[in-house]
Protein backbone atom coordinates (compact mmCIF):
# COMPACT_ATOMS: atom_id res chain seq x y z
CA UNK A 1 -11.27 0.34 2.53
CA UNK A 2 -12.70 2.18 5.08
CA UNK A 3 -13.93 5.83 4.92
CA UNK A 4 -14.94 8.27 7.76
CA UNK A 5 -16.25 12.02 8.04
CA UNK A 6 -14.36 14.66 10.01
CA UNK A 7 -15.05 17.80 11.50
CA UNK A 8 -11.71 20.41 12.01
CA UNK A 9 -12.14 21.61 15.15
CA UNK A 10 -11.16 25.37 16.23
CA UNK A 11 -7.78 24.37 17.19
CA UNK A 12 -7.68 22.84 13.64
CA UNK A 13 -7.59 19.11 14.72
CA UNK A 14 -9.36 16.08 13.50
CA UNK A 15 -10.34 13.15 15.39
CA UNK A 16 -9.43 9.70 13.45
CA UNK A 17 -12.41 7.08 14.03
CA UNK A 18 -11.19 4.20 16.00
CA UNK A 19 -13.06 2.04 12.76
CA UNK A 20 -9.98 3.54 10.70
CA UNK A 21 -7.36 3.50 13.11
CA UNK A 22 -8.40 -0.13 13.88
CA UNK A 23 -8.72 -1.01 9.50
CA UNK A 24 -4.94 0.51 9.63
CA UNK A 25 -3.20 -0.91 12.53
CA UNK A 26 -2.62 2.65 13.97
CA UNK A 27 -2.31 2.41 18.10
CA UNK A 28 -0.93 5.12 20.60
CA UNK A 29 2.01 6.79 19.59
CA UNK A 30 2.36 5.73 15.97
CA UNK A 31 4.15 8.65 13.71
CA UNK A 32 2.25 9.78 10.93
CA UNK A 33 3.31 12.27 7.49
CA UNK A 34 0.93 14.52 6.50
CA UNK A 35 1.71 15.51 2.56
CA UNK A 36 -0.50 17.86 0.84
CA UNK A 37 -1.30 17.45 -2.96
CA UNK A 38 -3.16 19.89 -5.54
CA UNK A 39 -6.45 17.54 -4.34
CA UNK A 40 -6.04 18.01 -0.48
CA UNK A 41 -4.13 15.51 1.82
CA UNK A 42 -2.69 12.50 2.08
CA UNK A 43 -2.13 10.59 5.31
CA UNK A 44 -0.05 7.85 6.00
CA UNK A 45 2.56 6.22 8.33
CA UNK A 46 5.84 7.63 8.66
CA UNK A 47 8.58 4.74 7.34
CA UNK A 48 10.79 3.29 10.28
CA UNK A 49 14.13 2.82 9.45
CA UNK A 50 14.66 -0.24 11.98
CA UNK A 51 11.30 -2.21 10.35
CA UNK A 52 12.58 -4.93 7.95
CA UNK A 53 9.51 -6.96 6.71
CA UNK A 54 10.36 -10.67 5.90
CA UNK A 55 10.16 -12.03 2.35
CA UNK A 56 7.38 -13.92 2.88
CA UNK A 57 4.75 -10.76 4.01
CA UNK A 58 5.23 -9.58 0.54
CA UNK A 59 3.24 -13.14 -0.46
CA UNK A 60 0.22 -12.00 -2.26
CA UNK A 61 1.15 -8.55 -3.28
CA UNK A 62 1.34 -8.61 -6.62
CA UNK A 63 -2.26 -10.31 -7.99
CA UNK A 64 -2.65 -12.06 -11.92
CA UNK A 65 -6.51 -11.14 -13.08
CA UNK A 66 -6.06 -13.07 -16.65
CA UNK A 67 -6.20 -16.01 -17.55
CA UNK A 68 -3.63 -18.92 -16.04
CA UNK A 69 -0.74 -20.03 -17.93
CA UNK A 70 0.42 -23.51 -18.11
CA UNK A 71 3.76 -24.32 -16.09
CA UNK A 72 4.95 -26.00 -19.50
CA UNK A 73 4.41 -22.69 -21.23
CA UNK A 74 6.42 -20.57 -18.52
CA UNK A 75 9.19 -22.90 -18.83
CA UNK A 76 9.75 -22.92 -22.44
CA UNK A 77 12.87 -21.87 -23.73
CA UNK A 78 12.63 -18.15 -25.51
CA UNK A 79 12.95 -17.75 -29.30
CA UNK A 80 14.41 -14.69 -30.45
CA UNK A 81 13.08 -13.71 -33.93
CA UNK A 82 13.54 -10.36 -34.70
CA UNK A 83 17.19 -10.10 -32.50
CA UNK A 84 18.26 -6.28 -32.79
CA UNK A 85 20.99 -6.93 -30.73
């Protein structure tokens, strides 16, 4: 994560840092939302409808910090002991 320190000019503009337009991909002409929240603002890239994102760039998204389970373990059938249903 990358974090910068901006002035608002009299016009009430801010420059973006190339170091954070670089760290977020953002060239020349890319659309951007600006959403305020009770703590200030957020911004961030406006959605294109057209952009479909293969399966495989979602790879990695979702990280497991405990502890590995077995392959055996994952592939056990599941016992139902207390079925409400």
């Amino acid at each position: 994560m990358v974090a910068a320190t901006v002035r608002l000019s009299s016009k009430g503009q801010i420059v973006i840092p190339k170091e954070v337009r670089d760290s977020l991909n953002w060239g020349i002409g890319v659309e951007l939302i600006l959403v305020t929240t009770e703590y200030g603002v957020i911004l961030q890239t406006k959605p294109s409808q057209q952009r479909k994102l293969p399966a495989k760039s979602l790879r990695g998204f979702l990280q497991h910090t405990g502890t590995p389970m077995p392959t055996e373990t994952l592939c056990k059938p599941v016992e139902y002991t207390n079925d409400r249903f």
